[in-house]
N, C-alpha and C. Protein backbone atom coordinates (compact mmCIF):
# COMPACT_ATOMS: atom_id res chain seq x y z
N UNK A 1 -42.69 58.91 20.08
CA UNK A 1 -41.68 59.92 20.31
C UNK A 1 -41.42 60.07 21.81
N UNK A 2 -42.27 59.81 22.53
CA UNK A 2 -42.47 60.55 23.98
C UNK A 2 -41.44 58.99 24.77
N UNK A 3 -41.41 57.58 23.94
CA UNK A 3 -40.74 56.34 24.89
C UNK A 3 -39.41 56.75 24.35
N UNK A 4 -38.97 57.53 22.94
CA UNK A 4 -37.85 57.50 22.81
C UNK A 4 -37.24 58.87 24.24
N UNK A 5 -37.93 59.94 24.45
CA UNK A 5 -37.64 60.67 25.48
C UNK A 5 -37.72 60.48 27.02
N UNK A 6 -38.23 58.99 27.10
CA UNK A 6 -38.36 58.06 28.70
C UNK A 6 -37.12 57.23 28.49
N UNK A 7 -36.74 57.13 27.18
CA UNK A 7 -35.74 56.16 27.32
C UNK A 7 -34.16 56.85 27.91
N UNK A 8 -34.31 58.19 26.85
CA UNK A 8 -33.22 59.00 27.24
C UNK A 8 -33.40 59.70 28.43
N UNK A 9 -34.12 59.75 29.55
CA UNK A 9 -33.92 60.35 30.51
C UNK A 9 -33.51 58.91 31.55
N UNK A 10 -34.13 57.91 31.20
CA UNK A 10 -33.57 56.49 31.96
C UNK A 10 -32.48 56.69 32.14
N UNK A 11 -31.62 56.64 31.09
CA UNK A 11 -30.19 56.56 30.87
C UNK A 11 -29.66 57.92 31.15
N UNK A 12 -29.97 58.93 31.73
CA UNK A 12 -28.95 59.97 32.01
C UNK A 12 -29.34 59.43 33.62
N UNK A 13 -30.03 58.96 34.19
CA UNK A 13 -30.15 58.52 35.35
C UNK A 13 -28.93 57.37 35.88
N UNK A 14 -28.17 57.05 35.03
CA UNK A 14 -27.37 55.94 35.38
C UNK A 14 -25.99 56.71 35.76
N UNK A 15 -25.30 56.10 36.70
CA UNK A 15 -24.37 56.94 36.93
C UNK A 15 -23.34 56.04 35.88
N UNK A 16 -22.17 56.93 35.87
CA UNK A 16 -21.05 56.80 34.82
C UNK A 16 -20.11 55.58 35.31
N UNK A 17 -19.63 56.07 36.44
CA UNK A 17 -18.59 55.23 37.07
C UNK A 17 -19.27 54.03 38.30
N UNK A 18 -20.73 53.00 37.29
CA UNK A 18 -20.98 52.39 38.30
C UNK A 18 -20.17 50.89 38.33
N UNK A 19 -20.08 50.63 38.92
CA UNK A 19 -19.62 48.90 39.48
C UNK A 19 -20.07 48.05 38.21
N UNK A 20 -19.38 46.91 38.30
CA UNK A 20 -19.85 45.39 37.41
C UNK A 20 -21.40 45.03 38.13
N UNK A 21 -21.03 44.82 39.80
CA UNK A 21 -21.80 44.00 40.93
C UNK A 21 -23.15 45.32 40.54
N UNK A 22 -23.17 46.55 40.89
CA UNK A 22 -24.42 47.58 40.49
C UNK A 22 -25.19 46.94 39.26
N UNK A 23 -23.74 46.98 37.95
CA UNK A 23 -24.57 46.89 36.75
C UNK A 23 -25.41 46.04 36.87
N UNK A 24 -24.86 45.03 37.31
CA UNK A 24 -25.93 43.28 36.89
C UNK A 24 -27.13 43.27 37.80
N UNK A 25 -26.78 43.51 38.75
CA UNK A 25 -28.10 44.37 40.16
C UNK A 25 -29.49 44.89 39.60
N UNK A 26 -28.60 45.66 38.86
CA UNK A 26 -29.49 46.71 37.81
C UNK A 26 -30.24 46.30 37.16
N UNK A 27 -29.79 45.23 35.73
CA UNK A 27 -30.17 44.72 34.40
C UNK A 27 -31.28 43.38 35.06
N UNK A 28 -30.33 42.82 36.65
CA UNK A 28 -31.53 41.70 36.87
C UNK A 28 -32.85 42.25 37.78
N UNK A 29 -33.22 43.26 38.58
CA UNK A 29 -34.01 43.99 38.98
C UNK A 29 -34.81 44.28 37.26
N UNK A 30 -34.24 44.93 36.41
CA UNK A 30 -35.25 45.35 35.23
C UNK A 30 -35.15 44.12 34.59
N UNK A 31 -34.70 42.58 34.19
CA UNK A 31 -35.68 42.02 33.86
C UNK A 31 -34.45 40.03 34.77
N UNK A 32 -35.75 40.23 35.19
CA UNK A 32 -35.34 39.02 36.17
C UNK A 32 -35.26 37.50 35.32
N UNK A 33 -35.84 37.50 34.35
CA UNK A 33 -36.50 36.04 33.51
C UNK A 33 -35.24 35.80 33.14
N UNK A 34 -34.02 36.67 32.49
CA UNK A 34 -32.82 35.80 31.99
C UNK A 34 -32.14 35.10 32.97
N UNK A 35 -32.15 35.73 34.58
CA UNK A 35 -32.00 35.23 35.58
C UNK A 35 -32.10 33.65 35.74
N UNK A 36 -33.08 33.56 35.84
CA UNK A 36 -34.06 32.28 35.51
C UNK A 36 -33.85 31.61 35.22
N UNK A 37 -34.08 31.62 33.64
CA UNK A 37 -33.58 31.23 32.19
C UNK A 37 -31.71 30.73 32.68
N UNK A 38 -31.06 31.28 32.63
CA UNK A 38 -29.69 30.96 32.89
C UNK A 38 -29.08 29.88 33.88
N UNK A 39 -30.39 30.39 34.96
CA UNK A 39 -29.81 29.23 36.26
C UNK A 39 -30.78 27.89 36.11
N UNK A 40 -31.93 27.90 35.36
CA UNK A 40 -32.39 26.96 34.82
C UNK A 40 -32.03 26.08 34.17
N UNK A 41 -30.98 26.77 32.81
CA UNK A 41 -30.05 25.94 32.29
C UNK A 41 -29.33 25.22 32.27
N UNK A 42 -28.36 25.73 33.35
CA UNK A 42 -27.43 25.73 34.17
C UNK A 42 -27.56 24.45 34.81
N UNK A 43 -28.73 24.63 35.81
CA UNK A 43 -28.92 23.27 36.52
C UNK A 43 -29.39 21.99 35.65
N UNK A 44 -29.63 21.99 34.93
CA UNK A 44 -30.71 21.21 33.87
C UNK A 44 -29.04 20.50 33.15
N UNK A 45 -28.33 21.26 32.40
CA UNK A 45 -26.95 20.56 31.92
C UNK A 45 -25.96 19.80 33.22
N UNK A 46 -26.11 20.43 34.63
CA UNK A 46 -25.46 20.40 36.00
C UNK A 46 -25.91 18.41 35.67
N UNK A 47 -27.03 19.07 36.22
CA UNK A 47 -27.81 17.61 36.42
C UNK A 47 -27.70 16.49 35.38
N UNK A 48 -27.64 16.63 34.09
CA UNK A 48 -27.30 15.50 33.11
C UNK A 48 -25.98 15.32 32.97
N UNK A 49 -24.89 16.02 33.12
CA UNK A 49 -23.48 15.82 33.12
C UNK A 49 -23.04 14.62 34.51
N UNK A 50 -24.11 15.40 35.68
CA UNK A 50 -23.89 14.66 37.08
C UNK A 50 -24.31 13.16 36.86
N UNK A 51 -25.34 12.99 35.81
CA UNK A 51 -26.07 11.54 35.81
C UNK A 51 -25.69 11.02 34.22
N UNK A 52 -24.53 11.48 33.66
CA UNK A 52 -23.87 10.85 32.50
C UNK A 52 -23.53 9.09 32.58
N UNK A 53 -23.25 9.19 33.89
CA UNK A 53 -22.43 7.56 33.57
C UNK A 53 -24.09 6.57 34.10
N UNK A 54 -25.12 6.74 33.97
CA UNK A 54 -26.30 5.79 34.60
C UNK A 54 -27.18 6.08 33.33
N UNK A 55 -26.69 6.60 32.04
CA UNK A 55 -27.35 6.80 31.32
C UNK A 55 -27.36 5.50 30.07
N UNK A 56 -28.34 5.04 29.22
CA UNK A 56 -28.77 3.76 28.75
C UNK A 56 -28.60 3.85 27.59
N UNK A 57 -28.34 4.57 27.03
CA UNK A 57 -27.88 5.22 25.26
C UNK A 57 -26.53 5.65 25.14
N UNK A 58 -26.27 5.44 23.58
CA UNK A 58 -24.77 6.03 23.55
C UNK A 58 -24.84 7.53 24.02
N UNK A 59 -23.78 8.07 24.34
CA UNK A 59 -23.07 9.18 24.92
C UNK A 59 -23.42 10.10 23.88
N UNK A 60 -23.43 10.03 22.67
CA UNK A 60 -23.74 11.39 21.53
C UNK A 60 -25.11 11.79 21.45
N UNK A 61 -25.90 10.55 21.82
CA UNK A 61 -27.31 10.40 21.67
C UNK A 61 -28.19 10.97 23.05
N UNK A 62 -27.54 10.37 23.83
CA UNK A 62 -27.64 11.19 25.59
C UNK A 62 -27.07 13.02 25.40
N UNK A 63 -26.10 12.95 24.82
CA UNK A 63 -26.04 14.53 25.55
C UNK A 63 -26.84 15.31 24.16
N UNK A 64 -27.29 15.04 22.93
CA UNK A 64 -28.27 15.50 21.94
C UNK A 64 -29.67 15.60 22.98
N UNK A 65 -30.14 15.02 23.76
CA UNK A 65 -31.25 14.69 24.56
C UNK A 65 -30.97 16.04 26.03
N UNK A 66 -29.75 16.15 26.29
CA UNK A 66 -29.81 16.95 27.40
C UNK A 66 -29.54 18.07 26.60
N UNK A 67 -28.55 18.28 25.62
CA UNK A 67 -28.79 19.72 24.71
C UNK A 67 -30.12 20.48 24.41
N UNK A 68 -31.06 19.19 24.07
CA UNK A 68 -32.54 19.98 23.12
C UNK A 68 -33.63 20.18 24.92
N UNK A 69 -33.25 19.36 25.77
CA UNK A 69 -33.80 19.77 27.20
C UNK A 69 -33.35 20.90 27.65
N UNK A 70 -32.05 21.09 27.43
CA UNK A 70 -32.01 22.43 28.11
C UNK A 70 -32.11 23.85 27.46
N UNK A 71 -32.18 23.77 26.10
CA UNK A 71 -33.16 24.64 24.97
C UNK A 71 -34.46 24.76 25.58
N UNK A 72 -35.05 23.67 25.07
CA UNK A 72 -36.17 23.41 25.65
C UNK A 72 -36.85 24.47 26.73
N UNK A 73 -36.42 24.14 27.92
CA UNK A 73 -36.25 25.01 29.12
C UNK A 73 -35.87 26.61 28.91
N UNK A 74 -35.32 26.48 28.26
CA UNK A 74 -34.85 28.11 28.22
C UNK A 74 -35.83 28.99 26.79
N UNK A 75 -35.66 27.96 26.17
CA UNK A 75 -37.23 28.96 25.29
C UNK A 75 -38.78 28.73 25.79
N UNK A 76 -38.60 27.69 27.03
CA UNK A 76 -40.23 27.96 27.74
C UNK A 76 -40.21 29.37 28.41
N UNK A 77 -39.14 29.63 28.88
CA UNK A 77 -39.64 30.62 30.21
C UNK A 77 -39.05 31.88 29.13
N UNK A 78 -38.54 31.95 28.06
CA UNK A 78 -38.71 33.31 27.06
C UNK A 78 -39.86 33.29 26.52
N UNK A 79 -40.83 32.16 25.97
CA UNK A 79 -42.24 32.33 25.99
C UNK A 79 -43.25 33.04 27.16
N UNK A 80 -42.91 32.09 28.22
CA UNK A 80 -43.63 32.38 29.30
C UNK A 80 -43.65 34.05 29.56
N UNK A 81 -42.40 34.44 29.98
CA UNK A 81 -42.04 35.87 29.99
C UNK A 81 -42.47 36.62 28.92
N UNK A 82 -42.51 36.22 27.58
CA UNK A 82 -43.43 37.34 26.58
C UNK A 82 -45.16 37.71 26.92
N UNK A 83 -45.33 36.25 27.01
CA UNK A 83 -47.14 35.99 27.31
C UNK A 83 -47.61 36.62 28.64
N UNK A 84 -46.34 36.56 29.36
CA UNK A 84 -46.57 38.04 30.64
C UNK A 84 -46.69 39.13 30.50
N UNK A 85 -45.86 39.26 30.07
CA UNK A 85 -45.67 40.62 29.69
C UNK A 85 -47.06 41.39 28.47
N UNK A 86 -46.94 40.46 27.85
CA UNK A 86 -48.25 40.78 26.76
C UNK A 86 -49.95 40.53 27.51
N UNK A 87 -49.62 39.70 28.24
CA UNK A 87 -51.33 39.88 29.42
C UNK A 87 -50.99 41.30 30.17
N UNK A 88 -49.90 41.53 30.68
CA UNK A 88 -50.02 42.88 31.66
C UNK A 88 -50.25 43.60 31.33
N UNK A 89 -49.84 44.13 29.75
CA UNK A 89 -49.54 45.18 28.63
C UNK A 89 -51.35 45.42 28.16
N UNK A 90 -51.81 44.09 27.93
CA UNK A 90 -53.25 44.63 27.31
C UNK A 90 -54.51 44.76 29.05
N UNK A 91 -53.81 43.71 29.71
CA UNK A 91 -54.70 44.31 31.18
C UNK A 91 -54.42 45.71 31.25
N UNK A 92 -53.87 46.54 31.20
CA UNK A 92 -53.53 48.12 31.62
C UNK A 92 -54.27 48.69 30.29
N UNK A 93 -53.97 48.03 29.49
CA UNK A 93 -54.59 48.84 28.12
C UNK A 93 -56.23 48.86 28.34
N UNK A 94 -56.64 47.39 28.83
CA UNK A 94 -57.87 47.31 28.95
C UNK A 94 -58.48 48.58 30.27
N UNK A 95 -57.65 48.35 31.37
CA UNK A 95 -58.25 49.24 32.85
C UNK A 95 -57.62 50.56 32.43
N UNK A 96 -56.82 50.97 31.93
CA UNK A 96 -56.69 52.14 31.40
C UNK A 96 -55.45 52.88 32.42
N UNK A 97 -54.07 51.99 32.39
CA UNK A 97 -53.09 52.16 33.24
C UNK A 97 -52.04 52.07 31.95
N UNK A 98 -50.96 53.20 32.33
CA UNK A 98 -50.12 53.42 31.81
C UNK A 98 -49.71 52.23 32.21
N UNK A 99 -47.92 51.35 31.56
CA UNK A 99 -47.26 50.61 32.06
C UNK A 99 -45.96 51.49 32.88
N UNK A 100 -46.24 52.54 33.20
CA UNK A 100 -45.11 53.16 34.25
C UNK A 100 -45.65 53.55 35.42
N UNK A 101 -46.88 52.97 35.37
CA UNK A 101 -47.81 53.23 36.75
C UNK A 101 -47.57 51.77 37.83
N UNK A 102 -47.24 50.75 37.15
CA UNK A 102 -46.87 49.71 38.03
C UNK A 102 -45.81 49.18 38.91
């Protein structure tokens, strides 16, 4: 009961009329990993599109290979980021720290 009443005081903390450039400021400060995740991607498809024509397989078969790589990549670091989050969560549980103390 008491996270649903942290949640609603979060959110009266936000102002009404903020910016696009604030919002995203905002959402990547509270969680940075999609950050990541996105520009990870990003570069990972960048980079196989850039090296399409030196590639040794047909073209359907090559970009199936850079599709499941750049999955790949992007559900490591949503793993990674849970298994963080879940070591920090039981370290505090263990030393006896709220998670709004950090």
């Amino acid at each position: 009961m008491a996270d649903h009443r942290n949640e609603a005081m979060k959110m009266r903390d936000i102002p009404k009329d903020e910016s696009r450039l604030s919002k995203m400021m905002r959402k990547i400060k509270k969680d940075p990993a999609v950050v990541v995740g996105m520009t990870g991607w990003t570069g990972l498809v960048g980079y196989g599109l850039y090296n399409i024509r030196k590639r040794k397989t047909s073209l359907s078969l090559y970009l199936i290979h850079l599709r499941v790589t750049a999955q790949v990549f992007a559900i490591g670091c949503m793993v990674s980021v849970v298994g963080y989050r879940i070591f920090n969560h039981e370290k505090n549980r263990f030393f006896g720290k709220s998670d709004d103390e950090e």
